[in-house]
Structures are given as C-alpha cells and as structure tokens.
N, C-alpha and C. Protein backbone atom coordinates (compact mmCIF):
# COMPACT_ATOMS: atom_id res chain seq x y z
N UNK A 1 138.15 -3.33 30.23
CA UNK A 1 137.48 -2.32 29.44
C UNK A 1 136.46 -2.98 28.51
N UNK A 2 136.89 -4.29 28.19
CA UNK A 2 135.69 -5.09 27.06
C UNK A 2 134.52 -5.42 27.75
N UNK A 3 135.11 -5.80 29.20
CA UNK A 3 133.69 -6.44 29.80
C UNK A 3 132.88 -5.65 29.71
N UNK A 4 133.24 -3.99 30.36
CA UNK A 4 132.56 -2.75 30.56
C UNK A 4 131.08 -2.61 29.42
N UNK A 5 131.88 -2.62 28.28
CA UNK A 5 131.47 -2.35 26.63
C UNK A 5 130.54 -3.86 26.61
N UNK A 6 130.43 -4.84 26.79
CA UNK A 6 129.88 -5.95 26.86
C UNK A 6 128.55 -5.82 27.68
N UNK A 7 128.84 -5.54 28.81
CA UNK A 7 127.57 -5.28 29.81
C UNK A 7 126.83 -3.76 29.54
N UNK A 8 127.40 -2.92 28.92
CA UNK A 8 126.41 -2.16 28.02
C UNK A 8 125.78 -2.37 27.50
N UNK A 9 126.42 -3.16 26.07
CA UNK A 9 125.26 -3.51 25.18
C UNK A 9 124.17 -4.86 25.34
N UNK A 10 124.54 -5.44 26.32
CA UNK A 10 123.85 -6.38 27.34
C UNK A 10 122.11 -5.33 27.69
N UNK A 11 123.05 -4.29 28.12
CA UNK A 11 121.24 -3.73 29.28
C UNK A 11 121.23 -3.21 27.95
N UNK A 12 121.83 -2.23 26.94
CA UNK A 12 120.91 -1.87 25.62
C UNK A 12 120.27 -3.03 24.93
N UNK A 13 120.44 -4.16 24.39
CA UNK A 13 120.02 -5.15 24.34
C UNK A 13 118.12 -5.69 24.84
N UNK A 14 118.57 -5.78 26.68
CA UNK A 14 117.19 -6.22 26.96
C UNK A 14 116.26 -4.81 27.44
N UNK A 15 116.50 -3.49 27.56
CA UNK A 15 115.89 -2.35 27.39
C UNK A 15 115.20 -2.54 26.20
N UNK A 16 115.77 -2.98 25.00
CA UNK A 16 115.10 -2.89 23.81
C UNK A 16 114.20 -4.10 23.63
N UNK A 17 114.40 -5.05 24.30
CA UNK A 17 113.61 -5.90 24.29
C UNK A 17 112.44 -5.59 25.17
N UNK A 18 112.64 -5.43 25.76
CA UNK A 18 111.49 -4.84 27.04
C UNK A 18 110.67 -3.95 26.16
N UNK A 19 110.78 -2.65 25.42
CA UNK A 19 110.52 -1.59 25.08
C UNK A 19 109.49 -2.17 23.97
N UNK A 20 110.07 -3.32 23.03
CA UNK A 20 109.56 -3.77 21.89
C UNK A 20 108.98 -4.72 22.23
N UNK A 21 108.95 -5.37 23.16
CA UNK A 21 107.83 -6.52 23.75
C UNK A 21 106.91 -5.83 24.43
N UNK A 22 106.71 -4.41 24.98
CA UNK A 22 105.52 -3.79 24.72
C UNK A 22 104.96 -3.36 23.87
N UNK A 23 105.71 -2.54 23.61
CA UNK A 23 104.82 -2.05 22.11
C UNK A 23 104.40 -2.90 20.70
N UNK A 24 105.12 -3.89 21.24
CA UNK A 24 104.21 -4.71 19.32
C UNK A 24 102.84 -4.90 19.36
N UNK A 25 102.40 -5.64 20.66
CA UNK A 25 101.03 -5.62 20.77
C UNK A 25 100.30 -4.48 20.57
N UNK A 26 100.77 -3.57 21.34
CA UNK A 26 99.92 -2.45 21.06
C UNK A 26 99.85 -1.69 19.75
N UNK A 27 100.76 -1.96 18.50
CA UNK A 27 100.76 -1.49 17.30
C UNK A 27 100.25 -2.23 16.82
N UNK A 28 99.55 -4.02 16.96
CA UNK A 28 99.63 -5.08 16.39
C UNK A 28 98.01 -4.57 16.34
N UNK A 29 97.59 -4.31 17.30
CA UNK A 29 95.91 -3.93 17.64
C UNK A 29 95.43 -2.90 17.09
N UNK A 30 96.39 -1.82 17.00
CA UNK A 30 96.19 -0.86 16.22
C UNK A 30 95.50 -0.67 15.05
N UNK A 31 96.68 -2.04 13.86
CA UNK A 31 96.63 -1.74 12.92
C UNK A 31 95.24 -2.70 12.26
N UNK A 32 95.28 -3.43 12.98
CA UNK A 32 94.02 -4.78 13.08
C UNK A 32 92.71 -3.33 12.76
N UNK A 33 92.75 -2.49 13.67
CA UNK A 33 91.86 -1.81 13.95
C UNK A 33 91.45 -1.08 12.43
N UNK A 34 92.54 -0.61 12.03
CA UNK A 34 92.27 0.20 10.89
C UNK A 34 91.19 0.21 9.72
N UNK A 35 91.31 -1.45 9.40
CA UNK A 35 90.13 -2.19 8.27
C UNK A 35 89.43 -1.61 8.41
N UNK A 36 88.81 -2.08 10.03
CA UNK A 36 87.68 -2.26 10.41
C UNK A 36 86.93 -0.54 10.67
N UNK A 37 87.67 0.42 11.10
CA UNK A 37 87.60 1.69 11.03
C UNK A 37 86.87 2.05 9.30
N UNK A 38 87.90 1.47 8.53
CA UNK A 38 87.55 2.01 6.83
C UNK A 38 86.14 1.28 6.61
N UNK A 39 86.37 0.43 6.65
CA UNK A 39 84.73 -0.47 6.76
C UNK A 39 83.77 0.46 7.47
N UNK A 40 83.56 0.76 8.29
CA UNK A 40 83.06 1.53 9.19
C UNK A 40 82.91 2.77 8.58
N UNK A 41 83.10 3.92 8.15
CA UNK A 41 83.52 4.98 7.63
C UNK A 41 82.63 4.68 6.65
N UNK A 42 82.77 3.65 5.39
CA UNK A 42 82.19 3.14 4.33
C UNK A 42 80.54 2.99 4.68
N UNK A 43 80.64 2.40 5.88
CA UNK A 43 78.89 2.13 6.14
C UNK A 43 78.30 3.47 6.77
N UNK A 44 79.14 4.65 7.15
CA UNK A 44 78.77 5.74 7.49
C UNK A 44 78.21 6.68 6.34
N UNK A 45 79.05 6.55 5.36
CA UNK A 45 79.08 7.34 3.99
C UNK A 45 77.90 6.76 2.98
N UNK A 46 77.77 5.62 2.96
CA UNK A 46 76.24 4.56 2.22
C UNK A 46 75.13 5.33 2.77
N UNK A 47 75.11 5.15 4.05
CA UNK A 47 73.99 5.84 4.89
C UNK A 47 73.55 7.42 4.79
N UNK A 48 74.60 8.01 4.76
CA UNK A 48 74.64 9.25 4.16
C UNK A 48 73.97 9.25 3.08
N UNK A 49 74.48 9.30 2.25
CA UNK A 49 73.90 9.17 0.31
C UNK A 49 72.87 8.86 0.42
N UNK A 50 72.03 7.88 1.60
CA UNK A 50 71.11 7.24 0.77
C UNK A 50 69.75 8.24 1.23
N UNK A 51 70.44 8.85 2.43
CA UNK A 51 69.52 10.02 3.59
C UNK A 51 69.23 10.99 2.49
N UNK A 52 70.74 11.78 2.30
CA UNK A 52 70.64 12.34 0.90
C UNK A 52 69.84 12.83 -0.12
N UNK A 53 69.78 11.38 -0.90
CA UNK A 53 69.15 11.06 -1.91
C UNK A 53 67.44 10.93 -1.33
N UNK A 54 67.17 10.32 -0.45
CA UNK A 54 66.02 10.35 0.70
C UNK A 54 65.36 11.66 0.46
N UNK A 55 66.08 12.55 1.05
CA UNK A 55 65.99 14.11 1.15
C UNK A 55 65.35 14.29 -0.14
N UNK A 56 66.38 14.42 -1.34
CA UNK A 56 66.36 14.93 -2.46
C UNK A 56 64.81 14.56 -2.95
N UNK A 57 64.38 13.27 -3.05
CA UNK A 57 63.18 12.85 -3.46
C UNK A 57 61.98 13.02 -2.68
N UNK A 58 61.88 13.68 -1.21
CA UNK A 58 60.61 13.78 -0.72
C UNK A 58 61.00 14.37 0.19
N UNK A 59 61.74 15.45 -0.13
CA UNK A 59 62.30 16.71 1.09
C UNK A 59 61.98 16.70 2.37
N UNK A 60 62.14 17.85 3.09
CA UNK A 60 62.64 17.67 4.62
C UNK A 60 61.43 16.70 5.47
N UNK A 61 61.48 16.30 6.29
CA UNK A 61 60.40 15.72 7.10
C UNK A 61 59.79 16.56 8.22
N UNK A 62 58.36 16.21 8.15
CA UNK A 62 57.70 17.45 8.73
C UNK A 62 58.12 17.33 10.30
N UNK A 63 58.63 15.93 11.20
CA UNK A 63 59.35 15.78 12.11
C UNK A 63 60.35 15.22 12.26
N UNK A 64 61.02 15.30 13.00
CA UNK A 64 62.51 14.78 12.91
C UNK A 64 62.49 13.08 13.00
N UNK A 65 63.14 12.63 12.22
CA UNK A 65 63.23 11.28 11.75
C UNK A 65 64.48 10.58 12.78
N UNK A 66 64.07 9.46 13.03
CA UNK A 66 65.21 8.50 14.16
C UNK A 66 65.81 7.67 13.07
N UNK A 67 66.94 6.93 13.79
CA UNK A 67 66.58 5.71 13.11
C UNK A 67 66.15 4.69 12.51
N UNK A 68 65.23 4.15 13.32
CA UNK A 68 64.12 3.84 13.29
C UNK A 68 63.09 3.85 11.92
N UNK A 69 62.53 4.87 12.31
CA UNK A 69 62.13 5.45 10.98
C UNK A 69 63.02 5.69 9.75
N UNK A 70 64.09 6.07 9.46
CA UNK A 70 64.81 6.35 8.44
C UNK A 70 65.42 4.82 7.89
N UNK A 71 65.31 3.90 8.93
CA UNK A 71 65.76 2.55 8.20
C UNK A 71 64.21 1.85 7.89
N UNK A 72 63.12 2.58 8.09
CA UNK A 72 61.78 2.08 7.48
C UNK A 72 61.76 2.68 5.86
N UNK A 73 62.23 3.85 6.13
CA UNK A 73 62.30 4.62 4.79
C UNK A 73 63.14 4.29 3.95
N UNK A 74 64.54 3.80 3.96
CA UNK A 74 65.68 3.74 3.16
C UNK A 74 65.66 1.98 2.53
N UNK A 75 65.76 1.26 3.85
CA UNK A 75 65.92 -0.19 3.62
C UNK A 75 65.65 -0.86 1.86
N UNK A 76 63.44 -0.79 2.12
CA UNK A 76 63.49 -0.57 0.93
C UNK A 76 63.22 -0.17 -0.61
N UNK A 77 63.90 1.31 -0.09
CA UNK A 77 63.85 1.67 -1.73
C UNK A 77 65.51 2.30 -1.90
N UNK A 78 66.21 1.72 -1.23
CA UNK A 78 67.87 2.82 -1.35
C UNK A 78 68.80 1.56 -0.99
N UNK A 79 68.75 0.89 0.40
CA UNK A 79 69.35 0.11 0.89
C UNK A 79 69.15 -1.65 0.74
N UNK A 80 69.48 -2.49 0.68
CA UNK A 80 68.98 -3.82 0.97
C UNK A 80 69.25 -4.42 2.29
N UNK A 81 70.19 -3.68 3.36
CA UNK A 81 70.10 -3.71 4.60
C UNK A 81 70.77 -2.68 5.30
N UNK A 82 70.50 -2.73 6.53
CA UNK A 82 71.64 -1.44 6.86
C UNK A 82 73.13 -1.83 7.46
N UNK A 83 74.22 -1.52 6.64
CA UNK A 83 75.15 -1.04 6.46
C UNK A 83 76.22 -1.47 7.66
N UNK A 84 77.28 -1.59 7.68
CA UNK A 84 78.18 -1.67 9.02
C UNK A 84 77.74 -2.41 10.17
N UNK A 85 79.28 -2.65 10.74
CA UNK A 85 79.50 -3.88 11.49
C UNK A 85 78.90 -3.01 13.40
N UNK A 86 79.14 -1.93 13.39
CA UNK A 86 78.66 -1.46 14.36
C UNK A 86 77.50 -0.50 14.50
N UNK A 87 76.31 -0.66 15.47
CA UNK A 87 75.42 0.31 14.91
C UNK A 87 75.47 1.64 14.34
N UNK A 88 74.93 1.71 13.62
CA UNK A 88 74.79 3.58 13.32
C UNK A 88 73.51 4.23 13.38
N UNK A 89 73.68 5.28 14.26
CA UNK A 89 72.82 5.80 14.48
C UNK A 89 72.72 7.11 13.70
N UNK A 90 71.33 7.18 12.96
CA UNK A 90 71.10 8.85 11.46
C UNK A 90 70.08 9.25 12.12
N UNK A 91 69.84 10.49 12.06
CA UNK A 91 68.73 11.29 12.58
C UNK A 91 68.87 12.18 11.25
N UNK A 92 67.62 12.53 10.73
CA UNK A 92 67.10 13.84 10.17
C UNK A 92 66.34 14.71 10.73
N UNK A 93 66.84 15.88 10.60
CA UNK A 93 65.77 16.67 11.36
C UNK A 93 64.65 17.73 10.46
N UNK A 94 64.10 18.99 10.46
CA UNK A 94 62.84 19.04 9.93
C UNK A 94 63.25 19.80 9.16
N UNK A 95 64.77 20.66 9.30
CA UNK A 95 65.25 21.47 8.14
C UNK A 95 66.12 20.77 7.08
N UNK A 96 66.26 19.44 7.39
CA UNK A 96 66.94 18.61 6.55
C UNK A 96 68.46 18.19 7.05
N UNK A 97 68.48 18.57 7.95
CA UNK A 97 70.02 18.35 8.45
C UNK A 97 69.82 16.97 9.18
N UNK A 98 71.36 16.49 8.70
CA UNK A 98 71.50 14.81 8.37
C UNK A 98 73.11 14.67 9.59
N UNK A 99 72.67 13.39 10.57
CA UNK A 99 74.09 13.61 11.35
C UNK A 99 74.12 11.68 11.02
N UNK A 100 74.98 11.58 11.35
CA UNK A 100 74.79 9.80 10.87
C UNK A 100 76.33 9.56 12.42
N UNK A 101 76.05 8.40 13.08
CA UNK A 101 77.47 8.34 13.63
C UNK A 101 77.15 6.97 13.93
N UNK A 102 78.30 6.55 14.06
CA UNK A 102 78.39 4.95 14.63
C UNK A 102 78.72 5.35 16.46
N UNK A 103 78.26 4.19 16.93
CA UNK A 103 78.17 3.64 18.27
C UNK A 103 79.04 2.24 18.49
N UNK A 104 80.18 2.57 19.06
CA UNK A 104 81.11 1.62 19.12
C UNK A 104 81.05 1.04 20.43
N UNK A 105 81.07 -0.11 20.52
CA UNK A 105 80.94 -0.77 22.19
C UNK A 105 82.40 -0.81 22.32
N UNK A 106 82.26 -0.23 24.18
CA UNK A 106 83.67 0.28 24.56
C UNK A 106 84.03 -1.34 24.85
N UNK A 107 85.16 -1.31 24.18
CA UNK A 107 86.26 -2.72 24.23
C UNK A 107 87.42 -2.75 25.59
N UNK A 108 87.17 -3.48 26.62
CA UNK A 108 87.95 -4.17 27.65
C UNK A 108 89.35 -3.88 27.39
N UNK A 109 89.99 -3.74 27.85
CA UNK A 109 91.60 -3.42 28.17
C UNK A 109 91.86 -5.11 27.68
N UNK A 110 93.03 -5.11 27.14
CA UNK A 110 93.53 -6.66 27.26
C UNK A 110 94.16 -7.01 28.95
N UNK A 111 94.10 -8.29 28.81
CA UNK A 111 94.39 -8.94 29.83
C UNK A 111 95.81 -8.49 30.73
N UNK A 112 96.95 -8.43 29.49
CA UNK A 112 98.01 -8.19 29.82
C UNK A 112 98.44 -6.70 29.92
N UNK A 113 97.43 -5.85 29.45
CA UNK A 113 97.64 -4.35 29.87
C UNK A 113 97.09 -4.10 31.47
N UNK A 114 95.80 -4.75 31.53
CA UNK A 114 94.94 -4.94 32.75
C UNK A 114 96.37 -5.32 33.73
N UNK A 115 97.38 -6.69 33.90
CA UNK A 115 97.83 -7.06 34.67
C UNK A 115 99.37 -5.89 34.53
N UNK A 116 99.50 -5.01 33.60
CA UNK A 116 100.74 -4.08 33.58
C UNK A 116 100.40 -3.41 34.53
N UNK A 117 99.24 -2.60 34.40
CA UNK A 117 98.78 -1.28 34.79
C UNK A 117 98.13 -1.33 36.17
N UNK A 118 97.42 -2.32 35.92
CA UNK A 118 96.20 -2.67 37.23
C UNK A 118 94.94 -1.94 36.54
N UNK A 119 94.04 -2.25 37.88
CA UNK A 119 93.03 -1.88 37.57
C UNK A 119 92.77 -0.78 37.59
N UNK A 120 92.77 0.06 36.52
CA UNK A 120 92.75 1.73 36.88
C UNK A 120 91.61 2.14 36.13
C-alpha cells in the first residue's frame, strides 16, 4: 500500500516539474516584457503632449501631418529627440485629431518553443 502512495507522489512530483519547467520561461519573458511596455507607453504619452501642445500653439494643420513632418515640428521646439525604444508612428490630421502608436517588430518564437511546437 506504501509503494502505491510512493509512486503517486513520484508522477505528482515530475507532472509538476514538467508543468513548471514550462511555464517559468514563459512568465520569465513576460515579465522582462513589462518595463519595456511602461517605457513604451511613456514615449507614447511625451509624444502626445507635445502634438498637443503643437496643436494648442498653431492649431490644426491645413494638411494632414506624418511623422515625418511632426518630428520636423516638435524635435525642436517641444522635444530634444524622439522618444522610445520602438518606432512611433503620430499623424495629425486637418481637424486636429492626434493618433500616436508604436510599431513593434514581430519577435521570433524562442528556440525551445519553436522545437516544442514545431514549426507552425
């Protein structure tokens, strides 16, 4: 009857090991991720304000503004460079409406998800 109870908690044991030797990585990446998200967010919100404030001082533009242009305009009299680790892309348009978003380069599967899953 002990052995029985023994070789239970044996497979509960490496089930849980199994279970938690997947998932750490994948929480481990997660949380790595987060900073860099708030950082991000932060250089979204700078950019904002400064469009904003842009706006506020020499109202709508008679055409819709790119990037491009809006980092000719902001750089410098608002900004001393532009902002965040991944591009962001702001458009203004002619009624004043302001969209700002980052462009994240799609990141590769890790190696060892690649060899779990395959190539899917």
């Amino acid at each position: 009857m002990q052995g029985g109870t023994f070789l239970r908690l044996l497979f509960f044991i490496s089930i849980f090991a199994i279970l938690t030797g997947s998932c750490i990585p994948l929480l481990l990446e997660n949380l790595l991720e987060v900073d860099d998200h708030k950082i991000q967010k932060r250089a979204e919100s700078i950019v904002l304000d400064a469009a904003k404030r842009y706006l506020k001082d020499n109202g709508a533009p008679n055409e819709t503004m790119v990037t491009d242009d809006i980092k000719e305009a902001l750089i410098p009299q608002y900004l001393n460079k532009w902002p965040g680790h991944y591009p962001i892309i702001c458009t203004i348009n002619t009624q004043g409406n302001i969209v700002v978003e980052t462009i994240k380069p799609k990141k590769p599967k890790p190696d060892w998800l690649v060899q779990l899953l395959g190539d899917s």
